[in-house]
Protein backbone atom coordinates (compact mmCIF):
# COMPACT_ATOMS: atom_id res chain seq x y z
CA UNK A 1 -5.75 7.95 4.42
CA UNK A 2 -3.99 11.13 2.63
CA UNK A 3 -2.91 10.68 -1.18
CA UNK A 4 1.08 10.68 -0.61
CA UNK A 5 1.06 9.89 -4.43
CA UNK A 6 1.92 12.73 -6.72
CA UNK A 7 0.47 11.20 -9.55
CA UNK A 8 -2.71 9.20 -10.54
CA UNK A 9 -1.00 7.04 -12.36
CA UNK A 10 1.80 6.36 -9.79
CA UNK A 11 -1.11 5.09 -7.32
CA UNK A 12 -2.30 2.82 -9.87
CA UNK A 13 1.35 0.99 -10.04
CA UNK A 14 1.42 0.99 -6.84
CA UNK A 15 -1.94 -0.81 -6.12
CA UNK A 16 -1.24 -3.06 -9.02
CA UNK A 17 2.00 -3.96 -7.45
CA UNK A 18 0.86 -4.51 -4.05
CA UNK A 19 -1.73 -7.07 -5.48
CA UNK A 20 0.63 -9.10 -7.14
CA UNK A 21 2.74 -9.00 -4.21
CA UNK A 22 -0.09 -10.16 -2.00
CA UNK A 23 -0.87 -13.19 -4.57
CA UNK A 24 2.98 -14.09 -4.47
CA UNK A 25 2.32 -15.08 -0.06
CA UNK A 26 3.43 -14.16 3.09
CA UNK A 27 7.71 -14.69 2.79
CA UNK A 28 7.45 -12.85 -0.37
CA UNK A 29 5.64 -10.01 1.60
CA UNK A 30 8.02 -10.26 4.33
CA UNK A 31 11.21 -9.78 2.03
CA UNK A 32 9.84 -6.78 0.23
CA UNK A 33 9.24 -4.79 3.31
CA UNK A 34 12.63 -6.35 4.20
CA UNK A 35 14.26 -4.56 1.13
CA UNK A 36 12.46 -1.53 1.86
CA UNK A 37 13.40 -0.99 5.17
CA UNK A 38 16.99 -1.48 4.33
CA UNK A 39 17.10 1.44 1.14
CA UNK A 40 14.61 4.17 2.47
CA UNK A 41 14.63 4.51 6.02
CA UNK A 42 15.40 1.63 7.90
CA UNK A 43 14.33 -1.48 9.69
CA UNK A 44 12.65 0.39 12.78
CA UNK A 45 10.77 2.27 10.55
CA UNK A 46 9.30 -0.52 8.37
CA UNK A 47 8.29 -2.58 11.93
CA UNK A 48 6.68 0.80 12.90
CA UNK A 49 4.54 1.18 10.47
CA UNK A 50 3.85 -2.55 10.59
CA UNK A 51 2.64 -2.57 13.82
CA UNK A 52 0.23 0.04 12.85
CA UNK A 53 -1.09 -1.54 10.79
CA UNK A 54 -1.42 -4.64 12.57
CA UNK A 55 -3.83 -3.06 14.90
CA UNK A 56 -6.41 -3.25 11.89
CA UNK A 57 -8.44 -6.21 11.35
CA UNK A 58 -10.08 -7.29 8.33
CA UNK A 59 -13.52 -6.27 9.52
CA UNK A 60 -12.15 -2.37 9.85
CA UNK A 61 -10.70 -3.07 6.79
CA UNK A 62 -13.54 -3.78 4.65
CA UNK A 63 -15.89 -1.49 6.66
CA UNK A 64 -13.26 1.26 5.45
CA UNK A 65 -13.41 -0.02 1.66
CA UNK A 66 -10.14 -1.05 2.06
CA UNK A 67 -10.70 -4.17 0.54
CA UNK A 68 -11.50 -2.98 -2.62
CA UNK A 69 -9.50 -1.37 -5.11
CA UNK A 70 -9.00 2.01 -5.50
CA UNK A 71 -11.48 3.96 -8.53
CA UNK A 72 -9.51 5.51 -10.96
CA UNK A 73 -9.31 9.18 -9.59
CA UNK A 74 -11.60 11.58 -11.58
CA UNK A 75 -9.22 14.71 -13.86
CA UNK A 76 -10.27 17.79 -15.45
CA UNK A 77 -8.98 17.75 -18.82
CA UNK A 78 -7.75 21.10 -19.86
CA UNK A 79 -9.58 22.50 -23.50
């Protein structure tokens, strides 16, 4: 999957986010992508990417390492 994050540390909010969401259950899932859908770009485009994703199942998933969390990405720190 590409990085479409321009920052390490905005991947690490968003992870962090995304678990909480996922501990909060399904409806609160549902009215987040809701939300979304309605301020960036629509409805259609929200179910779209849902039903890619719902092609996956949880065995591609973790065969992928996608049910881990991300490692902190590696930076060269400038002298």
């Amino acid at each position: 999957m590409p990085n479409f994050y321009p920052y390490p540390i905005d991947q690490a909010r968003i992870h962090r986010g995304a678990e909480h969401l996922h501990r909060l259950g399904p409806r609160a899932m549902a009215e987040f992508l809701s939300e979304l859908g309605s301020r960036i770009g629509g409805t259609p485009a929200c179910l779209s990417l849902l039903n890619e994703y719902g092609r996956l199942n949880p065995g591609q998933v973790r065969a992928a390492g996608g049910d881990r969390p991300l490692r902190r990405p590696l930076s060269v720190v400038a002298r």
